[in-house]
PDB file of N, CA and C in Angstrom:
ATOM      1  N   UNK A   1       0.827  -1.197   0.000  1.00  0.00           N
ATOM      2  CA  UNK A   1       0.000   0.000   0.000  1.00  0.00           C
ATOM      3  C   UNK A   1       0.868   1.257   0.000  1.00  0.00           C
ATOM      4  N   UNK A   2       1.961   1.191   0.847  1.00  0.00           N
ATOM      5  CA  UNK A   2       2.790   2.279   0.649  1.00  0.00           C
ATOM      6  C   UNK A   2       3.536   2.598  -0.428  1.00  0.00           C
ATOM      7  N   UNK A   3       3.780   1.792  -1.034  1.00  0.00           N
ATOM      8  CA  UNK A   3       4.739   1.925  -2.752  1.00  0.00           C
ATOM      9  C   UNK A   3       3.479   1.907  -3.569  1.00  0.00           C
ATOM     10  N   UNK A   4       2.494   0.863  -3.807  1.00  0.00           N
ATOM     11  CA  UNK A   4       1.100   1.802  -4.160  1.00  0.00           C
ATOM     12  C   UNK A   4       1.100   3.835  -4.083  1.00  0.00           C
ATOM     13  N   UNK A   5       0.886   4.014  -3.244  1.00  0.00           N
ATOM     14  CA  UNK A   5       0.294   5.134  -2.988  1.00  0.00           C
ATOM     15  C   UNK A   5       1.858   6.384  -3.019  1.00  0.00           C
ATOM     16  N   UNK A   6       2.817   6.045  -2.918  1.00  0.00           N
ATOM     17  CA  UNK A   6       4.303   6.913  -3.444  1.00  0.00           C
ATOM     18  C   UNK A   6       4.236   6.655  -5.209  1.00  0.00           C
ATOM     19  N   UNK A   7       4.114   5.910  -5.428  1.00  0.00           N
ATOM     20  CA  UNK A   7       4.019   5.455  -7.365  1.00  0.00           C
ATOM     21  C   UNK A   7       3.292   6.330  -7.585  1.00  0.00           C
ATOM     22  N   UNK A   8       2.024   6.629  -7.044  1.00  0.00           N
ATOM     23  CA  UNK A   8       0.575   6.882  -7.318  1.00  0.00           C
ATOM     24  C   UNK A   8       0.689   8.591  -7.356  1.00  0.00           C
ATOM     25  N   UNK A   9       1.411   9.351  -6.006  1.00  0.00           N
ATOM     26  CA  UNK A   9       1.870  10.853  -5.258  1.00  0.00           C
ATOM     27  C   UNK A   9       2.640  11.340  -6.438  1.00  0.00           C
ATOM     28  N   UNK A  10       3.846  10.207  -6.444  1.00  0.00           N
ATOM     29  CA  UNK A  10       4.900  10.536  -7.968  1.00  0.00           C
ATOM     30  C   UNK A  10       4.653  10.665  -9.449  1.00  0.00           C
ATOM     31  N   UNK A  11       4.372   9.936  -9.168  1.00  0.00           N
ATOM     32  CA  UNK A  11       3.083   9.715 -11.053  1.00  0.00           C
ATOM     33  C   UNK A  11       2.829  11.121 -11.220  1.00  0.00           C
ATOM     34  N   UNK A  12       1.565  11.445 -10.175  1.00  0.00           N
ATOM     35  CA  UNK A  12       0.834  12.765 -10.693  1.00  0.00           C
ATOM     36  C   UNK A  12       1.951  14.121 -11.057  1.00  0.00           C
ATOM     37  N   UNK A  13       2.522  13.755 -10.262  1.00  0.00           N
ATOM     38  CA  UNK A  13       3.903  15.217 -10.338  1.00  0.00           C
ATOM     39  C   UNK A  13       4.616  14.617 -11.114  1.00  0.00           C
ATOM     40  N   UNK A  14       4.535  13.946 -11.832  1.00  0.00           N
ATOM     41  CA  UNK A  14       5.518  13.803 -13.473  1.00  0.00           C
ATOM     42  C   UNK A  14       7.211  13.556 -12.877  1.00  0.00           C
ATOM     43  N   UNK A  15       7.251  13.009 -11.526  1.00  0.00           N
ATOM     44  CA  UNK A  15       8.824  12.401 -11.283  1.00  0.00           C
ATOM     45  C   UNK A  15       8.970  10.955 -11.460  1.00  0.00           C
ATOM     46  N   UNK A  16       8.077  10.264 -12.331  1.00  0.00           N
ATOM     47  CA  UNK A  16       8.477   8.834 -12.155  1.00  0.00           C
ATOM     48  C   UNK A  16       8.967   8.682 -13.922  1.00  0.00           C
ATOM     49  N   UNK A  17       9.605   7.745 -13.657  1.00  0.00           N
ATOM     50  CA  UNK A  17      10.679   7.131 -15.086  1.00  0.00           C
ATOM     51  C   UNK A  17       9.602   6.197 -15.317  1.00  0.00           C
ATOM     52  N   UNK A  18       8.966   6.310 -15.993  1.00  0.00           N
ATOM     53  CA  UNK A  18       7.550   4.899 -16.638  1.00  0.00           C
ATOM     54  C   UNK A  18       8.331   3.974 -16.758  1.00  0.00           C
ATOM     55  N   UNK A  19       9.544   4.089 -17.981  1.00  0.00           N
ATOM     56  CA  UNK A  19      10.136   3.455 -18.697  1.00  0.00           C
ATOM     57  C   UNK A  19      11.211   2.317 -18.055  1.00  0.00           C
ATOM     58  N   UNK A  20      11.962   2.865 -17.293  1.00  0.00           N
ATOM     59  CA  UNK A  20      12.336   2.397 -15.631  1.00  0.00           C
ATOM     60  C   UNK A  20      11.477   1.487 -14.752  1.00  0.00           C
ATOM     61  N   UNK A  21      10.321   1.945 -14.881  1.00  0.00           N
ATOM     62  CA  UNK A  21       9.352   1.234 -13.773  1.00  0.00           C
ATOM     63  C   UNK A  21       9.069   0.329 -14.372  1.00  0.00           C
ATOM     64  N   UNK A  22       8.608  -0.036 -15.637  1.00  0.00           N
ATOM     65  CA  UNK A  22       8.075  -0.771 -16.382  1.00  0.00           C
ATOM     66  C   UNK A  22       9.394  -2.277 -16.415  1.00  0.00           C
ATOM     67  N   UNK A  23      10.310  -1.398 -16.595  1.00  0.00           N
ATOM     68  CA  UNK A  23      11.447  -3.103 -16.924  1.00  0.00           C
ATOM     69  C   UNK A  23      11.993  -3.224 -15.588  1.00  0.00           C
ATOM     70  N   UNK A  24      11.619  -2.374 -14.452  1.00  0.00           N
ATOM     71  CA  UNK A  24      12.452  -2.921 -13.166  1.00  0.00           C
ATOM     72  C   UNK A  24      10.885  -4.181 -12.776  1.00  0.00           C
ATOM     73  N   UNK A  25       9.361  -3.832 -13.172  1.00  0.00           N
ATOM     74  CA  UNK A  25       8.197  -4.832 -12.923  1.00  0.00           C
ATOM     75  C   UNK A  25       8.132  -5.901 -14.232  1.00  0.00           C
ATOM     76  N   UNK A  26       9.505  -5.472 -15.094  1.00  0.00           N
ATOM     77  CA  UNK A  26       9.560  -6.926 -16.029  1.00  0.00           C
ATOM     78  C   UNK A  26      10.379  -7.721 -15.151  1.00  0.00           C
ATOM     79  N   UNK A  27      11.421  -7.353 -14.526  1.00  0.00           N
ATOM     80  CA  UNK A  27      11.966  -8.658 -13.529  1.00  0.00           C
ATOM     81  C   UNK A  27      11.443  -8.820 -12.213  1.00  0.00           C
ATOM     82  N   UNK A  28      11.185  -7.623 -11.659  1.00  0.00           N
ATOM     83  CA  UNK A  28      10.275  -8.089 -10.122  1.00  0.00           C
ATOM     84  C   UNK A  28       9.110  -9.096 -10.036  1.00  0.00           C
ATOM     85  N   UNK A  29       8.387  -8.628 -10.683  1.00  0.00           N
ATOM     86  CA  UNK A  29       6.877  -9.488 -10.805  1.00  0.00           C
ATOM     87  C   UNK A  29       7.470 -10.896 -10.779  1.00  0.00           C
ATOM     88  N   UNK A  30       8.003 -11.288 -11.922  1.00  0.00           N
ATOM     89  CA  UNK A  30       8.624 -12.816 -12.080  1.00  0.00           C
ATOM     90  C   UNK A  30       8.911 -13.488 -11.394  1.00  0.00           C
ATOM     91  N   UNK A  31       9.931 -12.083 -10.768  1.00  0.00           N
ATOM     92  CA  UNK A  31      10.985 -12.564  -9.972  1.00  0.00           C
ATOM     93  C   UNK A  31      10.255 -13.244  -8.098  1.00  0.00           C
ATOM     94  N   UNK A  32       9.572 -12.079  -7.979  1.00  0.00           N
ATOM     95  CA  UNK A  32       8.177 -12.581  -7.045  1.00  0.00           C
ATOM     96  C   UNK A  32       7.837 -13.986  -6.763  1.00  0.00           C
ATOM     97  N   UNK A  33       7.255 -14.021  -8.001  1.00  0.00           N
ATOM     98  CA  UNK A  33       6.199 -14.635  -8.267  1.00  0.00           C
ATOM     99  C   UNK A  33       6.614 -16.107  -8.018  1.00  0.00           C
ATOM    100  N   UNK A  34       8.226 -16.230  -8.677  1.00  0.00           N
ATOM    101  CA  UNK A  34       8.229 -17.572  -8.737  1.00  0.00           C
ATOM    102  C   UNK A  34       9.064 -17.729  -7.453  1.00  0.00           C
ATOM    103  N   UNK A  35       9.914 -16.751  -6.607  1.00  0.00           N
ATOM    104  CA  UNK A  35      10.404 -17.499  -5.493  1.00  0.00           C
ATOM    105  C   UNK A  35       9.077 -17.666  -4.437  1.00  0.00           C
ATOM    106  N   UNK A  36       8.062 -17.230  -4.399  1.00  0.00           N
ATOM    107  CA  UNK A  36       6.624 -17.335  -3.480  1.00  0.00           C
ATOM    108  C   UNK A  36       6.201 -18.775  -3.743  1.00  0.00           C
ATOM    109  N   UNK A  37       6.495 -19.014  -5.150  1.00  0.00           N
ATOM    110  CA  UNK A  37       6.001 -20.490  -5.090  1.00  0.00           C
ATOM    111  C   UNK A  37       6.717 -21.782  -4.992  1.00  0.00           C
ATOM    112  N   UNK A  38       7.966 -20.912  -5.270  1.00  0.00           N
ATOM    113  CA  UNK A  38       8.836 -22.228  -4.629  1.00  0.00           C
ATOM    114  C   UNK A  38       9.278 -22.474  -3.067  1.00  0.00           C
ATOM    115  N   UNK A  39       8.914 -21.482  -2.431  1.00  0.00           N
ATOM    116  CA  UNK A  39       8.726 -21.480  -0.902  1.00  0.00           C
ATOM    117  C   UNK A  39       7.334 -21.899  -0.719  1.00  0.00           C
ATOM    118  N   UNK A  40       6.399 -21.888  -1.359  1.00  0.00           N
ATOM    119  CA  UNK A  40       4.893 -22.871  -1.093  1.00  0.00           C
ATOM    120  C   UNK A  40       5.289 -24.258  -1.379  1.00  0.00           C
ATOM    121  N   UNK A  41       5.884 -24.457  -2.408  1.00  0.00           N
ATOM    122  CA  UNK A  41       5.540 -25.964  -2.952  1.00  0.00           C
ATOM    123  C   UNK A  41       7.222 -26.703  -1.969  1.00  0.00           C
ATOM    124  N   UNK A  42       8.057 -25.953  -1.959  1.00  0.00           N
ATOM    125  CA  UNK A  42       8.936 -26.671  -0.591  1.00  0.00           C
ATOM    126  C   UNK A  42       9.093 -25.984   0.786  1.00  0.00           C
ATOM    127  N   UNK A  43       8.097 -25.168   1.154  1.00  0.00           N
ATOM    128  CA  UNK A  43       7.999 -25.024   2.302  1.00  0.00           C
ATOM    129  C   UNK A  43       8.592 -23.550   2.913  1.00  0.00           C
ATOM    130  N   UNK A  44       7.948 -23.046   3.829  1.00  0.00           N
ATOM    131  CA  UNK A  44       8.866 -21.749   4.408  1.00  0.00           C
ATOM    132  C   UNK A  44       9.105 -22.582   5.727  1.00  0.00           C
ATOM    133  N   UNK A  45       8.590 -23.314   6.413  1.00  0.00           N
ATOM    134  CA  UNK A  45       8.702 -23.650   7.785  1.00  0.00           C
ATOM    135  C   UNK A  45      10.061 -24.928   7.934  1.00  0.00           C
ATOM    136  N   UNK A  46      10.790 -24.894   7.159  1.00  0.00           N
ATOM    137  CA  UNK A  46      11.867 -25.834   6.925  1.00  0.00           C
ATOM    138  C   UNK A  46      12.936 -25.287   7.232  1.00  0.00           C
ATOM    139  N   UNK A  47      13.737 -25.825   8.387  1.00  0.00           N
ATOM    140  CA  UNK A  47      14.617 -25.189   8.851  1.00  0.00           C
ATOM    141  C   UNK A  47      15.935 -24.630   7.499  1.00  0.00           C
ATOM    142  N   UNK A  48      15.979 -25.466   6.062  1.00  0.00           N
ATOM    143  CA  UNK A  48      16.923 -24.809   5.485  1.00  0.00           C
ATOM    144  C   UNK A  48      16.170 -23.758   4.432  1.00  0.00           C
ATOM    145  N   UNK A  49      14.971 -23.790   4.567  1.00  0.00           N
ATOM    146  CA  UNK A  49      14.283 -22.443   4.206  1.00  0.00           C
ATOM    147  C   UNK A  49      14.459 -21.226   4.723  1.00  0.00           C
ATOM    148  N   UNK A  50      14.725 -21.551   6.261  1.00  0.00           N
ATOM    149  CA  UNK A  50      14.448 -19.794   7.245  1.00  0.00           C
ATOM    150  C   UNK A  50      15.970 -20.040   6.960  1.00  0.00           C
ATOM    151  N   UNK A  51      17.216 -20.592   7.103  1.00  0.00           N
ATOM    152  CA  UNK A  51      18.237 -20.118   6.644  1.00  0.00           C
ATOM    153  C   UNK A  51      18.886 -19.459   5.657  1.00  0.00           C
ATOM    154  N   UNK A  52      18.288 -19.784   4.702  1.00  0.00           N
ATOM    155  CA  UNK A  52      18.209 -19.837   2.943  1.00  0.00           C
ATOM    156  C   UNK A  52      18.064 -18.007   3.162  1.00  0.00           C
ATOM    157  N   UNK A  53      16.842 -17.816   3.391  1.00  0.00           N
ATOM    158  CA  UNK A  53      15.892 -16.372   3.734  1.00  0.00           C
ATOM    159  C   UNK A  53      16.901 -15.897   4.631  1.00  0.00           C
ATOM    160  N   UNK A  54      17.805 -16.483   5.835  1.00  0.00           N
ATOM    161  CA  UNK A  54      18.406 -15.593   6.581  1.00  0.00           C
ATOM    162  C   UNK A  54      19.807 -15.161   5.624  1.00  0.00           C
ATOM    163  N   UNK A  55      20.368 -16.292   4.876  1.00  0.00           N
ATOM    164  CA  UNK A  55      21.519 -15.732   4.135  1.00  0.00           C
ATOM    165  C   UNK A  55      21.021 -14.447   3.286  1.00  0.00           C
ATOM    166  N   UNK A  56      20.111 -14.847   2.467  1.00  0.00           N
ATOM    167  CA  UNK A  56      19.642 -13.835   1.115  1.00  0.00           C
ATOM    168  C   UNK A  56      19.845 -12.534   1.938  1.00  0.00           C
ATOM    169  N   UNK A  57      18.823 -12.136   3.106  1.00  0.00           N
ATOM    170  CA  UNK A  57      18.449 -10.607   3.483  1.00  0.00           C
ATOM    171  C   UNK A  57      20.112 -10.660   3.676  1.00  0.00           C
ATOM    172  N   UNK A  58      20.304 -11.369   4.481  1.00  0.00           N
ATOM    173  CA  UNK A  58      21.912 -10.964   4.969  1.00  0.00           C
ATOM    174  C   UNK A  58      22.859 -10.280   3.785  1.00  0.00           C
ATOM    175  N   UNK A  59      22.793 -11.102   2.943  1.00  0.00           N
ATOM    176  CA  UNK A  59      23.698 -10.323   1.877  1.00  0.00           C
ATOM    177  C   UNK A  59      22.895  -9.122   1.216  1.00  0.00           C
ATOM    178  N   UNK A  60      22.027  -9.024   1.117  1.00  0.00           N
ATOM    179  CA  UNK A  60      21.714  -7.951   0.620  1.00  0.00           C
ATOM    180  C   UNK A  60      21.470  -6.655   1.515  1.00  0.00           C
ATOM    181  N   UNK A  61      21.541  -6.810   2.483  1.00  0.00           N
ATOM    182  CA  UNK A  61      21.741  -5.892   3.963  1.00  0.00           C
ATOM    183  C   UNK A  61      23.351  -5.506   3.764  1.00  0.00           C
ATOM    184  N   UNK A  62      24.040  -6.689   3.655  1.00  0.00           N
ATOM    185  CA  UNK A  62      25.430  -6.431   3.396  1.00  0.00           C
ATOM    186  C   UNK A  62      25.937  -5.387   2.296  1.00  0.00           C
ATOM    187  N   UNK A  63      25.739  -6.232   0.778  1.00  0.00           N
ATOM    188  CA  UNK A  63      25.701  -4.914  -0.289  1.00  0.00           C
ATOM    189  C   UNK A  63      25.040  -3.836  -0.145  1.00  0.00           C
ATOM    190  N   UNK A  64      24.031  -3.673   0.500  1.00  0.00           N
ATOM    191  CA  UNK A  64      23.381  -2.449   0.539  1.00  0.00           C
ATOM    192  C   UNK A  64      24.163  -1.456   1.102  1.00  0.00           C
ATOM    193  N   UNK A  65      24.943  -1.607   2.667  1.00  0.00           N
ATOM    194  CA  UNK A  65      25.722  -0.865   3.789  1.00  0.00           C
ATOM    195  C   UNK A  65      27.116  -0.390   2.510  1.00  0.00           C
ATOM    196  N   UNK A  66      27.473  -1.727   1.947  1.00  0.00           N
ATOM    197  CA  UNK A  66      29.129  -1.220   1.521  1.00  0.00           C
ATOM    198  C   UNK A  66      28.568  -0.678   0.350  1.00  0.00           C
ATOM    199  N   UNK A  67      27.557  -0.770  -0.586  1.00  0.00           N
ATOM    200  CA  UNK A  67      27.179   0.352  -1.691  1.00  0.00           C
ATOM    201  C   UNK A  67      27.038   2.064  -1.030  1.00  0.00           C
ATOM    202  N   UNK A  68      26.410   1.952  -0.038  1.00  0.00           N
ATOM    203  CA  UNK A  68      26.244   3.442   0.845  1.00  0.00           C
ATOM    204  C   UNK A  68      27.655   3.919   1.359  1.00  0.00           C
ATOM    205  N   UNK A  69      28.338   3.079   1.856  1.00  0.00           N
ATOM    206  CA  UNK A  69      29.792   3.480   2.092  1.00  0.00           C
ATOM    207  C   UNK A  69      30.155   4.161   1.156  1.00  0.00           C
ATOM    208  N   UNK A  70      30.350   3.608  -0.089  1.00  0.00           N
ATOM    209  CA  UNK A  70      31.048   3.553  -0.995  1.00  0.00           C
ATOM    210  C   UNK A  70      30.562   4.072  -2.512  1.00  0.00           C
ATOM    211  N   UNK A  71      29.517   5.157  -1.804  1.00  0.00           N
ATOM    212  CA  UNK A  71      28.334   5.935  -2.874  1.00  0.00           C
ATOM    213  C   UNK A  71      29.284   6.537  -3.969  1.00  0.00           C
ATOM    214  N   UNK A  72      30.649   7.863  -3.301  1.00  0.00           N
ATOM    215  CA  UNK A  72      31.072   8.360  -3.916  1.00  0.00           C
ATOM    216  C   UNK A  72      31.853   7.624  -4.945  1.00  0.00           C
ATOM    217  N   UNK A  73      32.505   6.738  -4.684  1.00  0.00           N
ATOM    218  CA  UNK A  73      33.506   6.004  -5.235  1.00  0.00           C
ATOM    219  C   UNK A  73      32.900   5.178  -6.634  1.00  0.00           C
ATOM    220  N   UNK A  74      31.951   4.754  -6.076  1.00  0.00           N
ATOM    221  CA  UNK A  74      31.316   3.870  -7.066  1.00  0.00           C
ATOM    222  C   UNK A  74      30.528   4.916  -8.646  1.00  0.00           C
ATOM    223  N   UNK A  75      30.084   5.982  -7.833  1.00  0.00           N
ATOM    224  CA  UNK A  75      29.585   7.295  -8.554  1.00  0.00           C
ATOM    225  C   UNK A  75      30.630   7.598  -9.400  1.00  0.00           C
ATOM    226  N   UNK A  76      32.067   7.733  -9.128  1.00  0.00           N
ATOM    227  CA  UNK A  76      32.844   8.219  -9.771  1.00  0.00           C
ATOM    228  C   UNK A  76      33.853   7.295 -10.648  1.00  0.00           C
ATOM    229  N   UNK A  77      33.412   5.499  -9.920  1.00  0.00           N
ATOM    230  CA  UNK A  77      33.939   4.698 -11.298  1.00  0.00           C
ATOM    231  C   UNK A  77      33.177   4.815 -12.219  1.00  0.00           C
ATOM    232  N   UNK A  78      31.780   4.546 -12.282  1.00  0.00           N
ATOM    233  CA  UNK A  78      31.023   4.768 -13.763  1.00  0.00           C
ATOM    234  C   UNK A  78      31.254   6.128 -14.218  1.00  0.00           C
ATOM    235  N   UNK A  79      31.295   7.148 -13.705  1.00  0.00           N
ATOM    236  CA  UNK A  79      31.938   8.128 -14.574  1.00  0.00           C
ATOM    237  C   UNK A  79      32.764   8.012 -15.287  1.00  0.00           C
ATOM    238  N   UNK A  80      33.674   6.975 -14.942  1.00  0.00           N
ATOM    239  CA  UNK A  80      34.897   7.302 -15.693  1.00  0.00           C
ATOM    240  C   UNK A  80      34.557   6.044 -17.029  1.00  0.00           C
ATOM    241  N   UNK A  81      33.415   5.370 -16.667  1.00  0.00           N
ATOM    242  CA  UNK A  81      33.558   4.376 -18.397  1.00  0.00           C
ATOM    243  C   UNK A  81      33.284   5.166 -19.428  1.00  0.00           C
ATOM    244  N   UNK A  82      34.429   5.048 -20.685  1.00  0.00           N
ATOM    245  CA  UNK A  82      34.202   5.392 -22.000  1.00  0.00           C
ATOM    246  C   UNK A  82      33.534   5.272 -22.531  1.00  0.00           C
ATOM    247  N   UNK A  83      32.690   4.194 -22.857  1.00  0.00           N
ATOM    248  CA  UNK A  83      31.606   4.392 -23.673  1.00  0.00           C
ATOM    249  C   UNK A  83      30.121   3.820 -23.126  1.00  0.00           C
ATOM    250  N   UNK A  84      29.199   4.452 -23.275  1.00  0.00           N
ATOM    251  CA  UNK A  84      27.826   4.044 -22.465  1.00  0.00           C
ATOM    252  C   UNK A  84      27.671   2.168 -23.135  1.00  0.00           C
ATOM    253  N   UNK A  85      26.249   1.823 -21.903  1.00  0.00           N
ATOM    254  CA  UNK A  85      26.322   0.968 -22.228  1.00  0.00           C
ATOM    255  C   UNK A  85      24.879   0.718 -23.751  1.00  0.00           C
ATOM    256  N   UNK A  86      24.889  -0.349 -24.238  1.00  0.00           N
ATOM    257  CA  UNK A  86      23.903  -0.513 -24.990  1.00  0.00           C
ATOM    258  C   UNK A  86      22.504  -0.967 -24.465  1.00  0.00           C
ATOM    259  N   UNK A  87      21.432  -0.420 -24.926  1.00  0.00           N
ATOM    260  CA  UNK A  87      20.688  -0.326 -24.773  1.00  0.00           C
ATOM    261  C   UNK A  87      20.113  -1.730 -24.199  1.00  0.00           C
ATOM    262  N   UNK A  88      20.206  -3.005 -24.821  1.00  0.00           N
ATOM    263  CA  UNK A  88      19.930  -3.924 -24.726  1.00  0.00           C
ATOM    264  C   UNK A  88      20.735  -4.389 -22.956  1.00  0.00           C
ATOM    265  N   UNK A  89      21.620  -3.885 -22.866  1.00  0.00           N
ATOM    266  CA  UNK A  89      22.577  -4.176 -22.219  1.00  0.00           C
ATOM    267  C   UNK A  89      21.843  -3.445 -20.626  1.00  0.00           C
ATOM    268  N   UNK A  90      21.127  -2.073 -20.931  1.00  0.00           N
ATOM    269  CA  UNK A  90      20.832  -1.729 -19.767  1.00  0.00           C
ATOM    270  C   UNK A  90      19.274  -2.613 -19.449  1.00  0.00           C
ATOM    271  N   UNK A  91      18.732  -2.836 -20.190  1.00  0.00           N
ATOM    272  CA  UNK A  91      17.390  -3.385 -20.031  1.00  0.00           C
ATOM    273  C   UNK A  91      17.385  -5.047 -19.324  1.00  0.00           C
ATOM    274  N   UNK A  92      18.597  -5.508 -20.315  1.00  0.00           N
ATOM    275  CA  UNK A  92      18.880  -6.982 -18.760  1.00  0.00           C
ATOM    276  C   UNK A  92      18.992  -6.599 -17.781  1.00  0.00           C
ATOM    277  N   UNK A  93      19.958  -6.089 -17.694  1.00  0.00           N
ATOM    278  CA  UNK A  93      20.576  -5.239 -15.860  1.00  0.00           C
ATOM    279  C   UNK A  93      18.899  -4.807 -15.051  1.00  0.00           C
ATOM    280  N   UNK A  94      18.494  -3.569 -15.791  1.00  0.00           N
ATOM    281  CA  UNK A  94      17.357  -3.217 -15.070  1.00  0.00           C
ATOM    282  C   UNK A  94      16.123  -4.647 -14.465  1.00  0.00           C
ATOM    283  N   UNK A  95      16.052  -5.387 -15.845  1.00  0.00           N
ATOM    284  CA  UNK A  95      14.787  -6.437 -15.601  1.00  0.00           C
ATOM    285  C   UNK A  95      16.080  -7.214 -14.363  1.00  0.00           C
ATOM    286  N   UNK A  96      17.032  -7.848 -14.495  1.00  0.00           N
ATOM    287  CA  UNK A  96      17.642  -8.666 -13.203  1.00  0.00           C
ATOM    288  C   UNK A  96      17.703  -7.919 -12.169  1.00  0.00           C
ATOM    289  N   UNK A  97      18.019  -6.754 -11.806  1.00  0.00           N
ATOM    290  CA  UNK A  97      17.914  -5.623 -10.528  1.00  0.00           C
ATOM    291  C   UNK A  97      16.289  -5.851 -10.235  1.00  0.00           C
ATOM    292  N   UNK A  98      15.286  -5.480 -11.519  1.00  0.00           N
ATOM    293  CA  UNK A  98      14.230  -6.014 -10.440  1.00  0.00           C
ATOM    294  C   UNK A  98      13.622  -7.240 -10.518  1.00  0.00           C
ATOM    295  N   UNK A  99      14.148  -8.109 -10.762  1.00  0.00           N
ATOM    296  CA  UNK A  99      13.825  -9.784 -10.399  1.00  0.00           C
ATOM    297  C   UNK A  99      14.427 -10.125  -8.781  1.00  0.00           C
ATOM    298  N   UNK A 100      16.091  -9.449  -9.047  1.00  0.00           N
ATOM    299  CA  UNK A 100      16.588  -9.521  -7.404  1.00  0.00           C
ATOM    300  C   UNK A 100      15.899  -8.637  -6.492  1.00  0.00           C
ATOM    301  N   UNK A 101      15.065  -8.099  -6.376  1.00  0.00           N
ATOM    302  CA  UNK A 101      14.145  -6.926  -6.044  1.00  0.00           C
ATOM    303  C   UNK A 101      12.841  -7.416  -5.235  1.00  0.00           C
ATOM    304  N   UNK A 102      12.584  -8.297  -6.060  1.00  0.00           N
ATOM    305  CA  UNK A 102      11.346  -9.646  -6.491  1.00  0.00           C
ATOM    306  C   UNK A 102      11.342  -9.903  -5.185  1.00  0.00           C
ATOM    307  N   UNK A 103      12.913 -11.262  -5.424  1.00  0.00           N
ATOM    308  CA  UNK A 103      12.709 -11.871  -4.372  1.00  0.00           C
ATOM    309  C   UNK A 103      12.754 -11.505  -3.251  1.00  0.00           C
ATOM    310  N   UNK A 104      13.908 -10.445  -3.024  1.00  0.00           N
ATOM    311  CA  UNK A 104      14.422  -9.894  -1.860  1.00  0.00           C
ATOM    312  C   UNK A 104      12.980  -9.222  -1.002  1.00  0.00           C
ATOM    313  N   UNK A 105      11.834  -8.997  -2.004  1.00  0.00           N
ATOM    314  CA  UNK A 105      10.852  -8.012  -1.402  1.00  0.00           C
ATOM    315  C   UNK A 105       9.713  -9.859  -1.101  1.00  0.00           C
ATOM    316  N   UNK A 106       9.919 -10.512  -1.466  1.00  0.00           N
ATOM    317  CA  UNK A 106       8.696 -11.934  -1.432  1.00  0.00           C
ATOM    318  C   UNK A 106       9.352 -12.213   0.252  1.00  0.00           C
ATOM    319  N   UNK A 107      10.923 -12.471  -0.145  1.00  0.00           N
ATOM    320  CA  UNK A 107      11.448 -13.203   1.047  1.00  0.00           C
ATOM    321  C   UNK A 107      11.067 -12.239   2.159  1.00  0.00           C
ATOM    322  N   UNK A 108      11.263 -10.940   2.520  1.00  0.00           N
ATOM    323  CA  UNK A 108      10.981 -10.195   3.354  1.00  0.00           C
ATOM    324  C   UNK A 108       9.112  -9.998   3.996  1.00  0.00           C
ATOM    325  N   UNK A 109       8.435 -10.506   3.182  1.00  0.00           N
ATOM    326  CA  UNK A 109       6.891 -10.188   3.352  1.00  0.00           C
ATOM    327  C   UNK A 109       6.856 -11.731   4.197  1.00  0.00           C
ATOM    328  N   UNK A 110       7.417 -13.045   3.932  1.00  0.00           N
ATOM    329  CA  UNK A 110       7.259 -14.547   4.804  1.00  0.00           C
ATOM    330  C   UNK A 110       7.313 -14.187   6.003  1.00  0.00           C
TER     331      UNK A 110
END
């Protein structure tokens, strides 16, 4: 309801990237969709399930902290690549950023 209703605030004031949103919900949705059911059909209550779920957040708690560390640095290696990337090239990236997005947001709602 809350990313509902920020999408919804943003939208109207013309700050949202459609185009962005659209291929980060070509890999999220999927990405969702199918780790929800593979935690139904083998279980969340399995002890190497809640581990599984404790590694995932863990690392991504992890990258998250050393990406924030390391805002400037990282800001200022892609500056320095020569040539952009191709188009095709950003649209995997975006749809896998939000497939990992997916799950990271399925595993967190169990």
């Amino acid at each position: 309801a809350t990313k509902a209703t920020g999408t919804l605030v943003h939208g109207l004031k013309g700050s949202v990237d459609w185009q962005v949103t659209l291929r980060l919900a070509a890999g999220s949705v999927p990405g969702a969709t199918v780790t929800l059911l593979l935690l139904h059909r083998y279980g969340m209550d399995t002890p190497g399930a809640s581990r599984l779920i404790q590694l995932v957040l863990g690392a991504a708690l992890l990258v998250t902290a050393v990406a924030l560390v390391f805002r400037p640095q990282l800001a200022a290696l892609g500056a320095h690549r020569r040539r952009a990337p191709t188009q095709g090239r950003t649209l995997l990236l975006t749809m896998l950023t939000g497939a990992m997005l997916g799950v990271l947001v399925s595993l967190t709602s169990v």
